[in-house]
PDB file of N, CA and C in Angstrom:
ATOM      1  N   UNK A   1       0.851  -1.178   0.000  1.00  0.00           N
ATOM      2  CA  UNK A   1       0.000   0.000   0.000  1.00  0.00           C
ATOM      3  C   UNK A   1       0.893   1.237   0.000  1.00  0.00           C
ATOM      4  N   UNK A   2       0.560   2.179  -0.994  1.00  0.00           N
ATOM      5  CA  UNK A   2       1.150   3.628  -0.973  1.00  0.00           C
ATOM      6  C   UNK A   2       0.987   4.845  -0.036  1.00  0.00           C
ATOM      7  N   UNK A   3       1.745   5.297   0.420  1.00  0.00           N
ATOM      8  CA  UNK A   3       1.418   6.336   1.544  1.00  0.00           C
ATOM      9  C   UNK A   3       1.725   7.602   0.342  1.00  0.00           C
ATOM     10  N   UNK A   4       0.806   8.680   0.240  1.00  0.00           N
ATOM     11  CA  UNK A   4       0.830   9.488  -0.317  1.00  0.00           C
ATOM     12  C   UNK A   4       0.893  10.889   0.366  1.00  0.00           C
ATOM     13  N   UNK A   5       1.077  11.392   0.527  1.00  0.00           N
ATOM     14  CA  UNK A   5       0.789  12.903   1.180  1.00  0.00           C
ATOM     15  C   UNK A   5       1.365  14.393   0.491  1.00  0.00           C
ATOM     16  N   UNK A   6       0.859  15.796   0.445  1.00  0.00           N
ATOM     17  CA  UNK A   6       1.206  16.389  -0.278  1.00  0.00           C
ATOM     18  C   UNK A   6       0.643  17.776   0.481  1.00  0.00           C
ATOM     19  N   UNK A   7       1.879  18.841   0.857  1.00  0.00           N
ATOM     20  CA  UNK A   7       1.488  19.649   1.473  1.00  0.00           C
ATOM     21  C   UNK A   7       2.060  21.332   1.596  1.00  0.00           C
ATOM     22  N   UNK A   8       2.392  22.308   2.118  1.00  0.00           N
ATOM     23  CA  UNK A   8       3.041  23.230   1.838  1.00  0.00           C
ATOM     24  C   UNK A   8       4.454  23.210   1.862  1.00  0.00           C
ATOM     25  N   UNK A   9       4.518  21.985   2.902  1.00  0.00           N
ATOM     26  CA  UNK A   9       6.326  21.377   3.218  1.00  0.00           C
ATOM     27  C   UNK A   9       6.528  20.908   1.737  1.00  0.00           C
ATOM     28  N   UNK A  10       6.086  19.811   0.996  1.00  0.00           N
ATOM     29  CA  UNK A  10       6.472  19.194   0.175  1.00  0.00           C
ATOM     30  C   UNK A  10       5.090  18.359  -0.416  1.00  0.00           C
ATOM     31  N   UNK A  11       6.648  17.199  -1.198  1.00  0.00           N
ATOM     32  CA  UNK A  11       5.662  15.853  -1.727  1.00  0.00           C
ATOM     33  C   UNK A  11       6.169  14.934  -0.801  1.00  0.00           C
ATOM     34  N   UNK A  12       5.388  13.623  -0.399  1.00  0.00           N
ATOM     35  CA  UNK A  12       5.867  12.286  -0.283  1.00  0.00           C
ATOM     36  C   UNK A  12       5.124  11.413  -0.449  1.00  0.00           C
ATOM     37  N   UNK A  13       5.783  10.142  -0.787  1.00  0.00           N
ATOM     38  CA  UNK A  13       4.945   9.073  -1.378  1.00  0.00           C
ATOM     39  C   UNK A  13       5.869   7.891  -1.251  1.00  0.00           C
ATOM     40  N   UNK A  14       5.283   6.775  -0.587  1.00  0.00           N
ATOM     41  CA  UNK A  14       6.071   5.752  -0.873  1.00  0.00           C
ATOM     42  C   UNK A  14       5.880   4.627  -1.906  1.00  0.00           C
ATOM     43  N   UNK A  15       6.990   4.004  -3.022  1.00  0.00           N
ATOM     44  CA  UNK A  15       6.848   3.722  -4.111  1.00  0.00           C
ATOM     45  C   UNK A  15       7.146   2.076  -3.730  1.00  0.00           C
ATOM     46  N   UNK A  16       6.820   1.453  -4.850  1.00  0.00           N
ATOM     47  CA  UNK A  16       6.962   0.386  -5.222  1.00  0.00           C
ATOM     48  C   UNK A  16       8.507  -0.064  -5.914  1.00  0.00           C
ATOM     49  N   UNK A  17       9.035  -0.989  -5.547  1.00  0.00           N
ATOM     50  CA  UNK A  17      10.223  -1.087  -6.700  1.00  0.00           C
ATOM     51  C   UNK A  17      10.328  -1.365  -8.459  1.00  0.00           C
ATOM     52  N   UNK A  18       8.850  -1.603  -8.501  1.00  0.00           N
ATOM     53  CA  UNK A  18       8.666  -1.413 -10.007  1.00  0.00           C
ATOM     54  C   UNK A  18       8.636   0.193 -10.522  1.00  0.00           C
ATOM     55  N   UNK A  19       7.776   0.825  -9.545  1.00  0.00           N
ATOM     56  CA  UNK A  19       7.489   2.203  -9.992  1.00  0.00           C
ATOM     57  C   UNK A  19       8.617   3.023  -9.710  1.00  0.00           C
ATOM     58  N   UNK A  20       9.530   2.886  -9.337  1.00  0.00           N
ATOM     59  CA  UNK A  20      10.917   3.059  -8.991  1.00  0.00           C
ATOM     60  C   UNK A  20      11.272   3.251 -10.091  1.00  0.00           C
ATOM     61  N   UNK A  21      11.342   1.721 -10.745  1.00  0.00           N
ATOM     62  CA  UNK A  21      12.667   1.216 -12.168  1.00  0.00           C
ATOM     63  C   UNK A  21      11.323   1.996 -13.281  1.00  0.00           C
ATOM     64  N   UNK A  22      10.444   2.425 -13.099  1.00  0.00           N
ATOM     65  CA  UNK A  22       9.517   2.958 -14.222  1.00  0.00           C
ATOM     66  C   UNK A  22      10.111   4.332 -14.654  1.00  0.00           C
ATOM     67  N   UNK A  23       9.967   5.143 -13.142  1.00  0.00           N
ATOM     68  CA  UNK A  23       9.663   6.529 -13.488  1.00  0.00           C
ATOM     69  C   UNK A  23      11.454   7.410 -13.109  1.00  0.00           C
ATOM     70  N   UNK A  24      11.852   6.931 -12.663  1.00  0.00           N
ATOM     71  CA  UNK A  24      13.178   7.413 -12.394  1.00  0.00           C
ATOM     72  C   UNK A  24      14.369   6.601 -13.020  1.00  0.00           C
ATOM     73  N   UNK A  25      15.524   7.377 -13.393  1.00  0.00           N
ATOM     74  CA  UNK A  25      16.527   7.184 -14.124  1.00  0.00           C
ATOM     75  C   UNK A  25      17.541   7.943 -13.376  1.00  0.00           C
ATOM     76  N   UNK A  26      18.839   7.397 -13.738  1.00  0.00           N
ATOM     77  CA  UNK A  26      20.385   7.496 -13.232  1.00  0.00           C
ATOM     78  C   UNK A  26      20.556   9.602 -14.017  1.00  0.00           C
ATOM     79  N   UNK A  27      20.818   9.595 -12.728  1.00  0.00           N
ATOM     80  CA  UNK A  27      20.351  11.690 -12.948  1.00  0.00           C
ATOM     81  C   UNK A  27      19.546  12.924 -12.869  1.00  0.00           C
ATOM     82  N   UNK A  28      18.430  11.975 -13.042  1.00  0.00           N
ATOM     83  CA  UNK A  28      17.331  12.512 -12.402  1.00  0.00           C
ATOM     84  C   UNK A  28      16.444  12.358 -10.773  1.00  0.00           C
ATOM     85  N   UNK A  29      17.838  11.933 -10.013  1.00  0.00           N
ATOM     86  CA  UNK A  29      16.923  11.940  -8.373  1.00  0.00           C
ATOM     87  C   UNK A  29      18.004  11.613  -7.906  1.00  0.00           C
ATOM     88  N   UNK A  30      17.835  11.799  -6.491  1.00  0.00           N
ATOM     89  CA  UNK A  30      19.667  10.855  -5.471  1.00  0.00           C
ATOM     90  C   UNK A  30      18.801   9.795  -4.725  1.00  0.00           C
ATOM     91  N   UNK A  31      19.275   9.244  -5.439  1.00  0.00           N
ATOM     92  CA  UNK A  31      19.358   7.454  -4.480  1.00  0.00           C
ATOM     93  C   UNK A  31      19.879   7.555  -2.865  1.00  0.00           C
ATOM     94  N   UNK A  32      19.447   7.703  -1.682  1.00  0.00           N
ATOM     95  CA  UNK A  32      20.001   7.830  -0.663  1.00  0.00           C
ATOM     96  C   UNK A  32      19.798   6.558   0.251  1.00  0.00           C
ATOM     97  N   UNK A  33      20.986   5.623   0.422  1.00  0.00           N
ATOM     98  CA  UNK A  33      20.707   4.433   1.447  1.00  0.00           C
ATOM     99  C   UNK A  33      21.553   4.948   2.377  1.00  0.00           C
ATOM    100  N   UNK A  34      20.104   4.308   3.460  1.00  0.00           N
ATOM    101  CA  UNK A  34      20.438   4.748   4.983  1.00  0.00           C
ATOM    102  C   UNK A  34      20.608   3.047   6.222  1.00  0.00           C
ATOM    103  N   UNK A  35      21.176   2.159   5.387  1.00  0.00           N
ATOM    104  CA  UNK A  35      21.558   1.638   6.047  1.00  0.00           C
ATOM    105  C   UNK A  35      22.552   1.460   6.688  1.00  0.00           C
ATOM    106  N   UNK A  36      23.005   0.986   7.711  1.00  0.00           N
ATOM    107  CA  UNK A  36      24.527   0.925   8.394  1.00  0.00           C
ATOM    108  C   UNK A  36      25.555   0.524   7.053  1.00  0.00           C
ATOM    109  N   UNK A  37      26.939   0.612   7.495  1.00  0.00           N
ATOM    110  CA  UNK A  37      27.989   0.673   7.188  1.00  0.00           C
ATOM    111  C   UNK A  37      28.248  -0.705   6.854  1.00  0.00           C
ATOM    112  N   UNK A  38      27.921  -2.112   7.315  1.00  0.00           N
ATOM    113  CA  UNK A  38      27.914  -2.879   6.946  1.00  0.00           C
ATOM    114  C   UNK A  38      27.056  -3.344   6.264  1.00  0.00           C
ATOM    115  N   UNK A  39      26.080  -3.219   6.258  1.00  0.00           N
ATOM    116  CA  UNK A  39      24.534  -3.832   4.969  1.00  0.00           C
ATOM    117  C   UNK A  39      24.945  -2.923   4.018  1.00  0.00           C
ATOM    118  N   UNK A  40      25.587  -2.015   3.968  1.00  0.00           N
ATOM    119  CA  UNK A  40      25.848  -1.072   2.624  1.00  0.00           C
ATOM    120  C   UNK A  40      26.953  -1.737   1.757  1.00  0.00           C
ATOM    121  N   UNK A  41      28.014  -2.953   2.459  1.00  0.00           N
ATOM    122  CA  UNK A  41      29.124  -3.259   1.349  1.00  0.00           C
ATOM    123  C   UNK A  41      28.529  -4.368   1.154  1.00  0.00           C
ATOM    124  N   UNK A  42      27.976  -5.146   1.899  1.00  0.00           N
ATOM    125  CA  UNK A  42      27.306  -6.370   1.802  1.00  0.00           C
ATOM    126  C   UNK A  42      26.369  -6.264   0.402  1.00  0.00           C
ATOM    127  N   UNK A  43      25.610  -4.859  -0.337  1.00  0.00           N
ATOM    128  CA  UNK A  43      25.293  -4.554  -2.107  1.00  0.00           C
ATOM    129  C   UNK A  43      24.384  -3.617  -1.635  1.00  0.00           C
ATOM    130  N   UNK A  44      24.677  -3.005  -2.893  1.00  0.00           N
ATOM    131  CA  UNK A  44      23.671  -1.788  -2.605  1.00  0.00           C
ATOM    132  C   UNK A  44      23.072  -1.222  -3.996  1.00  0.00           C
ATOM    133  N   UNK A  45      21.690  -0.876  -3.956  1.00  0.00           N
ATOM    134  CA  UNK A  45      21.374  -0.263  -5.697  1.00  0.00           C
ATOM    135  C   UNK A  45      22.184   0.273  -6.133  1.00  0.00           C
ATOM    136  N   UNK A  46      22.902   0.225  -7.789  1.00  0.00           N
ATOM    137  CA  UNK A  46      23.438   0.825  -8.579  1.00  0.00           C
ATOM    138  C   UNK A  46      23.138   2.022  -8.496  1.00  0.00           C
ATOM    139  N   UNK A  47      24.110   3.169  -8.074  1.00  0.00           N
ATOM    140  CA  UNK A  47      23.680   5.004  -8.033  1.00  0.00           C
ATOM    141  C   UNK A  47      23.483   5.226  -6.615  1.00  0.00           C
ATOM    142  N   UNK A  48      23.304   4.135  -5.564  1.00  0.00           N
ATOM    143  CA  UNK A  48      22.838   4.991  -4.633  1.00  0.00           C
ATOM    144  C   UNK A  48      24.201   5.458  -3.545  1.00  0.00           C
ATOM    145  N   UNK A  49      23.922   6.866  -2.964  1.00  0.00           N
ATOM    146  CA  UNK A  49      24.658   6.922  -2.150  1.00  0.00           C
ATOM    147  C   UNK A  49      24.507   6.664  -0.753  1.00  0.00           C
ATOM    148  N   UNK A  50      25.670   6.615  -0.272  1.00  0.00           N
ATOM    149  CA  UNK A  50      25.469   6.133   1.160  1.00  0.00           C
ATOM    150  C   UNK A  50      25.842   7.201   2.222  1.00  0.00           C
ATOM    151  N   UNK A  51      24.460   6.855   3.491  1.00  0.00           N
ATOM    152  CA  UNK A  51      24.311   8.466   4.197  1.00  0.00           C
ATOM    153  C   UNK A  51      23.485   7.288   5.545  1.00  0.00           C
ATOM    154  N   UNK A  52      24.224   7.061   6.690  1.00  0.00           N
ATOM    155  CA  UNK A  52      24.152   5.863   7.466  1.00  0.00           C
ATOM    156  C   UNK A  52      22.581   6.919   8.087  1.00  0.00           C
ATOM    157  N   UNK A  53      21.552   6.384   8.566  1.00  0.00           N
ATOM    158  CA  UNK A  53      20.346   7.157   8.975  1.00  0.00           C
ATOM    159  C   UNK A  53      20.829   7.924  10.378  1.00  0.00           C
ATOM    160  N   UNK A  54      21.551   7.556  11.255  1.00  0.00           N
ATOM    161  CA  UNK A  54      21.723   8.107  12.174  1.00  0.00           C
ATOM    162  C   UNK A  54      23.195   9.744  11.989  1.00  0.00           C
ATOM    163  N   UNK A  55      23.273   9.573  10.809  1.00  0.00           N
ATOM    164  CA  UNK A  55      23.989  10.735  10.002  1.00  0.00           C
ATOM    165  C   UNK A  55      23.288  11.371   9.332  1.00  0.00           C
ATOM    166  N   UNK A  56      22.072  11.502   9.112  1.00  0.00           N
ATOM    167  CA  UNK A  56      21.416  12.199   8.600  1.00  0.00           C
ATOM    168  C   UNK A  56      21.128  13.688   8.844  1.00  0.00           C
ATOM    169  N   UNK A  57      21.103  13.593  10.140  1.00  0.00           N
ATOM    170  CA  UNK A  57      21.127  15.093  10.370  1.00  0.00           C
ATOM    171  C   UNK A  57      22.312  16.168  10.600  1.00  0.00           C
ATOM    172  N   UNK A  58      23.069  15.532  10.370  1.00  0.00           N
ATOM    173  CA  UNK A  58      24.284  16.616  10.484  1.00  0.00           C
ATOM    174  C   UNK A  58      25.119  15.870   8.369  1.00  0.00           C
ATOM    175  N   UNK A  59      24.759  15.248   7.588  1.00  0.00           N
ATOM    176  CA  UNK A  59      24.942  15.378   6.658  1.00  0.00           C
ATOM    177  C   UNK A  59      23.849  15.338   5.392  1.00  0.00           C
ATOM    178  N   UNK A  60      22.516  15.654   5.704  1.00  0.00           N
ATOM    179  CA  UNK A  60      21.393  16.052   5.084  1.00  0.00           C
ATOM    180  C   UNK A  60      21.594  17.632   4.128  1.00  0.00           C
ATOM    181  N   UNK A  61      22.995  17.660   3.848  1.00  0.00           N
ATOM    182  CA  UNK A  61      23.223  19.093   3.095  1.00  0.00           C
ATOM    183  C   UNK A  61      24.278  18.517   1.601  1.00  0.00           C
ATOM    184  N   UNK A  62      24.101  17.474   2.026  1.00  0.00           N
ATOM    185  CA  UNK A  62      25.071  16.568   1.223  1.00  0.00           C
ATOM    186  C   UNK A  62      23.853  16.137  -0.308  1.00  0.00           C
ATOM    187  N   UNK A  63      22.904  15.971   0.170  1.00  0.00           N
ATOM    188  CA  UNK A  63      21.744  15.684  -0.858  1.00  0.00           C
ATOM    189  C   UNK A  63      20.965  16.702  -1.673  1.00  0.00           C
ATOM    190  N   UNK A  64      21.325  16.959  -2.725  1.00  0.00           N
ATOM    191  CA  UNK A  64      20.594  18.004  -3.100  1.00  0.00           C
ATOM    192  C   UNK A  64      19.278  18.526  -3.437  1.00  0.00           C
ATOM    193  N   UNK A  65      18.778  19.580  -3.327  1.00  0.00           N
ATOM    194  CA  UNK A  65      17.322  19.915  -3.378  1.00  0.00           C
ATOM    195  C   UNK A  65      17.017  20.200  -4.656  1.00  0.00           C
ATOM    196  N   UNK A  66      17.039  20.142  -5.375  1.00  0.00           N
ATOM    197  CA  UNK A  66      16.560  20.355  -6.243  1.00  0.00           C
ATOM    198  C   UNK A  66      16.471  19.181  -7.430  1.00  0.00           C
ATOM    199  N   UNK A  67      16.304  17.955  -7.114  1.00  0.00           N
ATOM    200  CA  UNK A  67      15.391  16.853  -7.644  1.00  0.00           C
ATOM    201  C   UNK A  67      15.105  16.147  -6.837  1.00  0.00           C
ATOM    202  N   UNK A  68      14.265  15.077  -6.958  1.00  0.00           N
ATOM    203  CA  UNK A  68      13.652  14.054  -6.469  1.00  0.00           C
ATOM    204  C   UNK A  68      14.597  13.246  -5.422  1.00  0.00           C
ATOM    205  N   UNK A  69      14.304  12.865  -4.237  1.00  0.00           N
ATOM    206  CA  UNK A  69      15.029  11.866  -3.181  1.00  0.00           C
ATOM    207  C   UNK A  69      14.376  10.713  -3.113  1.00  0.00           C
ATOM    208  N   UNK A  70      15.070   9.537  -3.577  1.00  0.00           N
ATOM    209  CA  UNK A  70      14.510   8.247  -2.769  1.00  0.00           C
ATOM    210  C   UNK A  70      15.535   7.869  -1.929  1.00  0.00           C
ATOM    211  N   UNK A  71      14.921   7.186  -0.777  1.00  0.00           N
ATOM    212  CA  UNK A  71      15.296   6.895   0.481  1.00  0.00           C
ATOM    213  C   UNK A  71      15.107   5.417   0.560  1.00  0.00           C
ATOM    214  N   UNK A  72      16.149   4.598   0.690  1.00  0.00           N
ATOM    215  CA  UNK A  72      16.607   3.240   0.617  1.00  0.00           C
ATOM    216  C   UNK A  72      16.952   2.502   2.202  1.00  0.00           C
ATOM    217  N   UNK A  73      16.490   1.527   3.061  1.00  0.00           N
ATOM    218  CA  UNK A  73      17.083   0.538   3.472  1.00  0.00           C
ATOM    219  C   UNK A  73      16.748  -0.594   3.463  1.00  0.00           C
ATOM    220  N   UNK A  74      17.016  -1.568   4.748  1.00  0.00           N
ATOM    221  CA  UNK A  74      16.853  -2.596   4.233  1.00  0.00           C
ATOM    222  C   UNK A  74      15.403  -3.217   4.008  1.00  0.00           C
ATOM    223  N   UNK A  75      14.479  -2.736   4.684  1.00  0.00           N
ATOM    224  CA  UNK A  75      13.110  -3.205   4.124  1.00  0.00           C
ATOM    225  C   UNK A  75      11.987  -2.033   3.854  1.00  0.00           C
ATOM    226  N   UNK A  76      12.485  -0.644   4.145  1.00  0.00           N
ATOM    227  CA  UNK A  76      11.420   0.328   4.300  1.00  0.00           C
ATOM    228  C   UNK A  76      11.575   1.238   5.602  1.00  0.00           C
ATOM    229  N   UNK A  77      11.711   0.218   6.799  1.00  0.00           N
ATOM    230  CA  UNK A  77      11.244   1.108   7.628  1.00  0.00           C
ATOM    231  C   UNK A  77      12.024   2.653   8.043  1.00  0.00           C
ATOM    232  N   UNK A  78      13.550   1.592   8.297  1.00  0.00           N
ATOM    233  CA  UNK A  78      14.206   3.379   8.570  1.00  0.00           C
ATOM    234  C   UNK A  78      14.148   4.642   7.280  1.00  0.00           C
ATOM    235  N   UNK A  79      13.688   4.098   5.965  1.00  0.00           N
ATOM    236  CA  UNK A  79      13.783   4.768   4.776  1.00  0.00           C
ATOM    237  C   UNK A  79      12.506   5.713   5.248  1.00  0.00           C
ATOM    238  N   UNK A  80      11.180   5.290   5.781  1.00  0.00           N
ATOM    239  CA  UNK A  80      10.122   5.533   5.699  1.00  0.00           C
ATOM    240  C   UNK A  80      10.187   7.328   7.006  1.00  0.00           C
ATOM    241  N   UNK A  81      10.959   7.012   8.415  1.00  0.00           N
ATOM    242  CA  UNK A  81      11.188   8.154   8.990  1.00  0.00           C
ATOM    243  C   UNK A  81      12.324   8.926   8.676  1.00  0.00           C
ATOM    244  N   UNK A  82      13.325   8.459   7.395  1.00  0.00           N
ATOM    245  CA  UNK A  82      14.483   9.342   6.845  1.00  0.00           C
ATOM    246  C   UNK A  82      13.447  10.444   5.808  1.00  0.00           C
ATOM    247  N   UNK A  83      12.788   9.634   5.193  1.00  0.00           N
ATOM    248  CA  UNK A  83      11.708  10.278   3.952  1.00  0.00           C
ATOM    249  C   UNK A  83      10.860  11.336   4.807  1.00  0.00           C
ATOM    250  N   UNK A  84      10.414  11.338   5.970  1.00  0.00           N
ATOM    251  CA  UNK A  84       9.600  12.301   6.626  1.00  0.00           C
ATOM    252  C   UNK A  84      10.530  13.185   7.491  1.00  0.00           C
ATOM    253  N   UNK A  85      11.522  12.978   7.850  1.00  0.00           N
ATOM    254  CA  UNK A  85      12.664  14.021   8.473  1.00  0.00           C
ATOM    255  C   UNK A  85      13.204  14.418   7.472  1.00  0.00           C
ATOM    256  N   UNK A  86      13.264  14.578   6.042  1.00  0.00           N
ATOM    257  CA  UNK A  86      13.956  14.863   5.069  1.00  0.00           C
ATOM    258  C   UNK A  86      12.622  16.303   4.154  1.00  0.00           C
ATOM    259  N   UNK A  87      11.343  15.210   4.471  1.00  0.00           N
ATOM    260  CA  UNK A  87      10.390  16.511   4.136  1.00  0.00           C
ATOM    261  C   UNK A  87      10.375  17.399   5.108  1.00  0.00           C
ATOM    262  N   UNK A  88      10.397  16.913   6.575  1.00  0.00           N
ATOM    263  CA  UNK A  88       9.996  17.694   7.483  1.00  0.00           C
ATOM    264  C   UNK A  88      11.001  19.215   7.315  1.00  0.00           C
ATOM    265  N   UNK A  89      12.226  18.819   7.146  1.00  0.00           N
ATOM    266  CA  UNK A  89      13.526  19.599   6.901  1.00  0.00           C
ATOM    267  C   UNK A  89      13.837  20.847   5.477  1.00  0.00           C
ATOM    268  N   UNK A  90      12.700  20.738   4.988  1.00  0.00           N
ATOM    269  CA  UNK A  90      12.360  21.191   3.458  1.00  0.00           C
ATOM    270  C   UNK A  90      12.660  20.527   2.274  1.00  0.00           C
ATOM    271  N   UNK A  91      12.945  19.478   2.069  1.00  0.00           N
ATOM    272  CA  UNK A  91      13.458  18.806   0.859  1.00  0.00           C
ATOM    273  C   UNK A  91      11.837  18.922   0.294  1.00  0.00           C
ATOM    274  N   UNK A  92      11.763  19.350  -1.193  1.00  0.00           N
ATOM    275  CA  UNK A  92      10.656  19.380  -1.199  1.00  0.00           C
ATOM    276  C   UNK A  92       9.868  17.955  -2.228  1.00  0.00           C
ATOM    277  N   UNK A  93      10.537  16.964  -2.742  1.00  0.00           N
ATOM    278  CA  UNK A  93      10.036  15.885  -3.418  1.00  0.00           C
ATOM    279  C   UNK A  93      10.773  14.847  -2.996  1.00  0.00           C
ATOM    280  N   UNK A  94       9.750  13.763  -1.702  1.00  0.00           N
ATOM    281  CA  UNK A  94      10.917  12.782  -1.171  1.00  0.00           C
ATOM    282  C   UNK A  94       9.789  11.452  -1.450  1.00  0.00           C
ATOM    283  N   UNK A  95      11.135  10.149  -1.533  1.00  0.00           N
ATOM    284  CA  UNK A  95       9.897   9.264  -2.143  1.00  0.00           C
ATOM    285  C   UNK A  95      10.850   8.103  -0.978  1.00  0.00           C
ATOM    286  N   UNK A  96       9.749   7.339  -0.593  1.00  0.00           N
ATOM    287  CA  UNK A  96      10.153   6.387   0.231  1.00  0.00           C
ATOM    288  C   UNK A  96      10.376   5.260  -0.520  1.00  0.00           C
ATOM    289  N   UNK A  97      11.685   3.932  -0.700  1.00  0.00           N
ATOM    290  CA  UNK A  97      11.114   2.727  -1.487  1.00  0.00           C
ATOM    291  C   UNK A  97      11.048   1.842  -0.615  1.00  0.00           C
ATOM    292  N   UNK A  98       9.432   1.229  -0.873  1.00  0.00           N
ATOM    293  CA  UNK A  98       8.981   0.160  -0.466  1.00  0.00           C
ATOM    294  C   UNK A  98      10.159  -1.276  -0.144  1.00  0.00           C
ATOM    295  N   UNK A  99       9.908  -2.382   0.375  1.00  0.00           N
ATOM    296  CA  UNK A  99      10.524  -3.555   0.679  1.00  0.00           C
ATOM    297  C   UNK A  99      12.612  -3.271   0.799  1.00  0.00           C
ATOM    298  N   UNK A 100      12.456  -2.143   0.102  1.00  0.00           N
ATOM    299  CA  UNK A 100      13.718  -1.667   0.405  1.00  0.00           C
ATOM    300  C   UNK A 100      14.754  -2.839  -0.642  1.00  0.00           C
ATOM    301  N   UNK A 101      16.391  -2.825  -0.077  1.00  0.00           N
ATOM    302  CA  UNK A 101      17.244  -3.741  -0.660  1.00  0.00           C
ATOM    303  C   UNK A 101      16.844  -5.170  -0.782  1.00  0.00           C
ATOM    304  N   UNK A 102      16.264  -5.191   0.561  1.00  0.00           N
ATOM    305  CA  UNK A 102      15.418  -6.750   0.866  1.00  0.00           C
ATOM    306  C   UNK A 102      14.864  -7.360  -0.476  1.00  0.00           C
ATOM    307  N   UNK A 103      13.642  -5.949  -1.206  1.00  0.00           N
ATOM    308  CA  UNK A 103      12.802  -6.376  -1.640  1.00  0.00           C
ATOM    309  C   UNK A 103      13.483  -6.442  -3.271  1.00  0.00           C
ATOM    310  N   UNK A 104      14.442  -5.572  -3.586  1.00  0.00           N
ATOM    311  CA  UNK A 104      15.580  -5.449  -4.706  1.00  0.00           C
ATOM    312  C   UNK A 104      15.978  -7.096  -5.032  1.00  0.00           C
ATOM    313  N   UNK A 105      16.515  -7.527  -3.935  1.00  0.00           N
ATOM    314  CA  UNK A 105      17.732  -8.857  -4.248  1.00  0.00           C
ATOM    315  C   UNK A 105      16.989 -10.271  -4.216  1.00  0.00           C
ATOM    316  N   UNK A 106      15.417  -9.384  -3.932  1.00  0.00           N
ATOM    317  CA  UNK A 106      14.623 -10.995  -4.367  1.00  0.00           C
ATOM    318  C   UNK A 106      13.438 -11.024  -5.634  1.00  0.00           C
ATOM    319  N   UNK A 107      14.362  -9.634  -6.353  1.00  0.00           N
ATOM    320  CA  UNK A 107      13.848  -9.771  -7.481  1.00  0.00           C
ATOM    321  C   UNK A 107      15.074  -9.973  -8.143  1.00  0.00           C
ATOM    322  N   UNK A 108      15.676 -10.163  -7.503  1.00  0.00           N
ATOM    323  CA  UNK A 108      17.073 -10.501  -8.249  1.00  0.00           C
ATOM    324  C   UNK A 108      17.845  -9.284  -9.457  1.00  0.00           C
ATOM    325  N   UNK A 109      17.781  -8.140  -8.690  1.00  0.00           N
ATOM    326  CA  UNK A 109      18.306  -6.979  -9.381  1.00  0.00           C
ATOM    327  C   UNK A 109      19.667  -6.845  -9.272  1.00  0.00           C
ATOM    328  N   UNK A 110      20.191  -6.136  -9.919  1.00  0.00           N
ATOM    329  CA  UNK A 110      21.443  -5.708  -9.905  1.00  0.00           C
ATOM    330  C   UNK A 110      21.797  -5.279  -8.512  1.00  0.00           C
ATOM    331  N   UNK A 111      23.020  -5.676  -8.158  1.00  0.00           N
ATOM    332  CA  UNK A 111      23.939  -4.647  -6.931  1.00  0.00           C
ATOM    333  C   UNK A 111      25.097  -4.601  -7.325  1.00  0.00           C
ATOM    334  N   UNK A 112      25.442  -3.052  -6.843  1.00  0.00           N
ATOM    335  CA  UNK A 112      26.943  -2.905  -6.637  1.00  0.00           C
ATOM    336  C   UNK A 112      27.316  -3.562  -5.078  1.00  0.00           C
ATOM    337  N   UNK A 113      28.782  -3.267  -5.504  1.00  0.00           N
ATOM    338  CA  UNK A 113      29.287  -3.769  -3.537  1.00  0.00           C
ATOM    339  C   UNK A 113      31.050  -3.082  -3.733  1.00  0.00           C
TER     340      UNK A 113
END
């Protein structure tokens, strides 16, 4: 199920990993995984960068505003309060992905490592 919301702060919405590989492309958004330091070498989506969640707030200047953010871990959840501290903060188009890396490597997608 999609969480949608849309307000004077921003957009957010959390996506599917199909609607992911649909509507976004390598340049048009920052890939941001917020998992620890180890689930990040262990593979990570092609493009995304790495920004551990509990660094977020003192390196949330590192991501730029002016396109689209998806927010990556390992199943959703920490992606899901990085995506709402990231709107809350002014980013103004943040997209949560669903099932996260979890849900990536059992569709058998690509990873870097």
């Amino acid at each position: 199920m999609s969480n949608e919301s849309s307000s004077a702060e921003g957009h957010f919405r959390s996506i599917r990993i199909e609607t992911y590989q649909e509507h976004f492309h390598p340049g048009d958004h920052t890939l941001v995984d917020v998992r620890e330091t180890e689930e990040w070498a262990a593979g990570h989506i092609p493009g995304a960068v790495h920004i551990p969640m509990n660094t977020i707030p003192i390196h949330h200047s590192e991501i730029p505003l002016d396109k689209p953010v998806v927010v990556v871990c390992a199943h959703g959840y920490r992606s899901m309060e990085v995506s709402r501290y990231l709107l809350s903060i002014g980013f103004p188009e943040v997209y949560n992905l669903e099932e996260g890396t979890h849900g990536w490597m059992m569709r058998r997608l690509p990873l870097d490592r």
